[in-house]
Protein backbone atom coordinates (compact mmCIF):
# COMPACT_ATOMS: atom_id res chain seq x y z
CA UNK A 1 30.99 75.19 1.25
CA UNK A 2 30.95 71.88 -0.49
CA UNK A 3 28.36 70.79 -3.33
CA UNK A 4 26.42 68.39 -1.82
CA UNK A 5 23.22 68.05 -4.46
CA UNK A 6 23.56 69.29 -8.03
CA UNK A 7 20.17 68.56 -10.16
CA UNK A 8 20.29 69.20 -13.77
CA UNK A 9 17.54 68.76 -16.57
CA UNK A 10 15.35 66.96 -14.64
CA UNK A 11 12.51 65.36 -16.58
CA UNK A 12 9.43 63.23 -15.18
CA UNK A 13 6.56 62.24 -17.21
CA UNK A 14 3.65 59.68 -16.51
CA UNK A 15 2.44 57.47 -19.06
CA UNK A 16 -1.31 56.97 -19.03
CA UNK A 17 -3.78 55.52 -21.24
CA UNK A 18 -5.22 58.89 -22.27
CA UNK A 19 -1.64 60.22 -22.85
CA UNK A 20 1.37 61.50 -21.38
CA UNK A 21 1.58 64.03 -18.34
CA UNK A 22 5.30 66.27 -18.40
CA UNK A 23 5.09 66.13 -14.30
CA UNK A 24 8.54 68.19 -14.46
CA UNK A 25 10.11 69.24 -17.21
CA UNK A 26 13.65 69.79 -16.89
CA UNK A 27 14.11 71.42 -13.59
CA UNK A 28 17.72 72.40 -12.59
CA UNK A 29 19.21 73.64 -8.58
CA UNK A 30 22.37 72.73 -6.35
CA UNK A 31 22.29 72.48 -2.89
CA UNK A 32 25.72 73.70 -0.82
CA UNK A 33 26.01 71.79 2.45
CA UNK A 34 24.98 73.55 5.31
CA UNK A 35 21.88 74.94 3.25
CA UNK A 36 18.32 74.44 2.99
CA UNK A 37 16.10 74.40 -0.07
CA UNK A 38 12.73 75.61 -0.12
CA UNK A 39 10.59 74.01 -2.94
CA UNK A 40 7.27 76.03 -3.56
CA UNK A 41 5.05 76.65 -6.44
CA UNK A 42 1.33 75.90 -7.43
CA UNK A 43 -0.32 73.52 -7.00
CA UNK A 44 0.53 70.74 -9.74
CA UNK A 45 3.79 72.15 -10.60
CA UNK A 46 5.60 69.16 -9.83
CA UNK A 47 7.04 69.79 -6.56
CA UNK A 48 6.61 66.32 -4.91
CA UNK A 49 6.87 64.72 -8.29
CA UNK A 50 10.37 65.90 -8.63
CA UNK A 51 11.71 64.54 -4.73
CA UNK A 52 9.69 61.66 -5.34
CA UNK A 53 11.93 61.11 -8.46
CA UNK A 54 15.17 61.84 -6.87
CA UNK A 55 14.20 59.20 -4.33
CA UNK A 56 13.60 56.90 -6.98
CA UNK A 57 9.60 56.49 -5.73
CA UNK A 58 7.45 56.88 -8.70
CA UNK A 59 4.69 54.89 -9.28
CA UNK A 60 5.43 51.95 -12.32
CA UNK A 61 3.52 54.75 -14.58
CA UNK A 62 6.66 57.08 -13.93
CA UNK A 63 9.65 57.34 -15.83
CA UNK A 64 12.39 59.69 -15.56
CA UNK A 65 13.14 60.48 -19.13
CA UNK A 66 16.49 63.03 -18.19
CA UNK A 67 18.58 64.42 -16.28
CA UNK A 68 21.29 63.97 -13.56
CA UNK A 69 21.25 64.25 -9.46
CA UNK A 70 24.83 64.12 -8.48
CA UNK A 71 24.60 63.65 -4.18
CA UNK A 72 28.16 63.93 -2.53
CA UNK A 73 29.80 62.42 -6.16
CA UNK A 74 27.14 59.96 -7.25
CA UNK A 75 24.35 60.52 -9.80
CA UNK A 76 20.89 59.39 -7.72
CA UNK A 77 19.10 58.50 -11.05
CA UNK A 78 21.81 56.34 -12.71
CA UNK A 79 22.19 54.15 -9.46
CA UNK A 80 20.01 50.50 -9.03
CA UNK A 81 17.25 51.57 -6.36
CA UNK A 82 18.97 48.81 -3.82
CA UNK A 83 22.36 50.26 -4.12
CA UNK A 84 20.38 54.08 -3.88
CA UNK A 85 19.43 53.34 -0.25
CA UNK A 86 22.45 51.70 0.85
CA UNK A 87 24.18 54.78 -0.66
CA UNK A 88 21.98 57.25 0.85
CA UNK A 89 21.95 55.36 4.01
CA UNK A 90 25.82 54.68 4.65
CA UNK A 91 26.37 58.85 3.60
CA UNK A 92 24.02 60.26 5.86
CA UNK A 93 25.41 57.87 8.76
CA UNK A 94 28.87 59.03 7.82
CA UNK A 95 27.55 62.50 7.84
CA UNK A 96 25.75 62.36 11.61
CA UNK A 97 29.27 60.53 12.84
CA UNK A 98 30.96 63.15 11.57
CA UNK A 99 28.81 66.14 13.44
CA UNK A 100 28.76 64.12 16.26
CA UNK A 101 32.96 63.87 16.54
CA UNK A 102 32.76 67.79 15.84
CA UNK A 103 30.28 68.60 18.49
CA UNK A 104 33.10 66.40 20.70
CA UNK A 105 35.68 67.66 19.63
CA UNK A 106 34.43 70.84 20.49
CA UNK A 107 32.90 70.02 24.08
CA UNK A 108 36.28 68.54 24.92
CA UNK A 109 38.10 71.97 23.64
CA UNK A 110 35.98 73.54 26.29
């Protein structure tokens, strides 16, 4: 199966008055399509910090510091957040036309 979310390095910290907080600290996975991913750890560990980051929704304290997100060819972090979710929107749109000609395709075949 295809690559279709390769995450490498990824580094989040928040910048407060009282100091800095390393919300994730270099965090690597890949996601095949057709998978799922299952994040889980304690609580604190980062695991909505890191999805928020991908989606380019932290807070104006939060800065990703490193890293890459490649999604189907594009890195997620390096992209304007404008052009992110007109990206993110036109591939998944491209993704449900596709299933749906597939799931026709097959129907017809029967």
């Amino acid at each position: 199966m295809a690559e279709l979310l390769n995450v490498k390095n990824l580094t989040t910290y928040f910048y407060r008055t009282d100091g800095i907080v390393k919300a994730v600290d270099g965090i690597s996975y890949s996601l095949n399509q057709g998978e799922t991913l299952g994040i889980v750890g304690e609580s604190g560990s980062g695991k909505s910090v890191s999805v928020l980051s991908l989606l380019k929704l932290l807070g104006q304290n939060g800065r990703i510091k490193a890293g890459e997100a490649v999604f189907s060819g594009r890195d997620l972090l390096k992209m304007k957040k404008f052009l992110f979710l007109f990206y993110c929107k036109r591939i998944l749109i491209q993704r449900l036309l596709q299933k749906n000609d597939n799931q026709a395709r097959s129907e017809a075949f029967y």
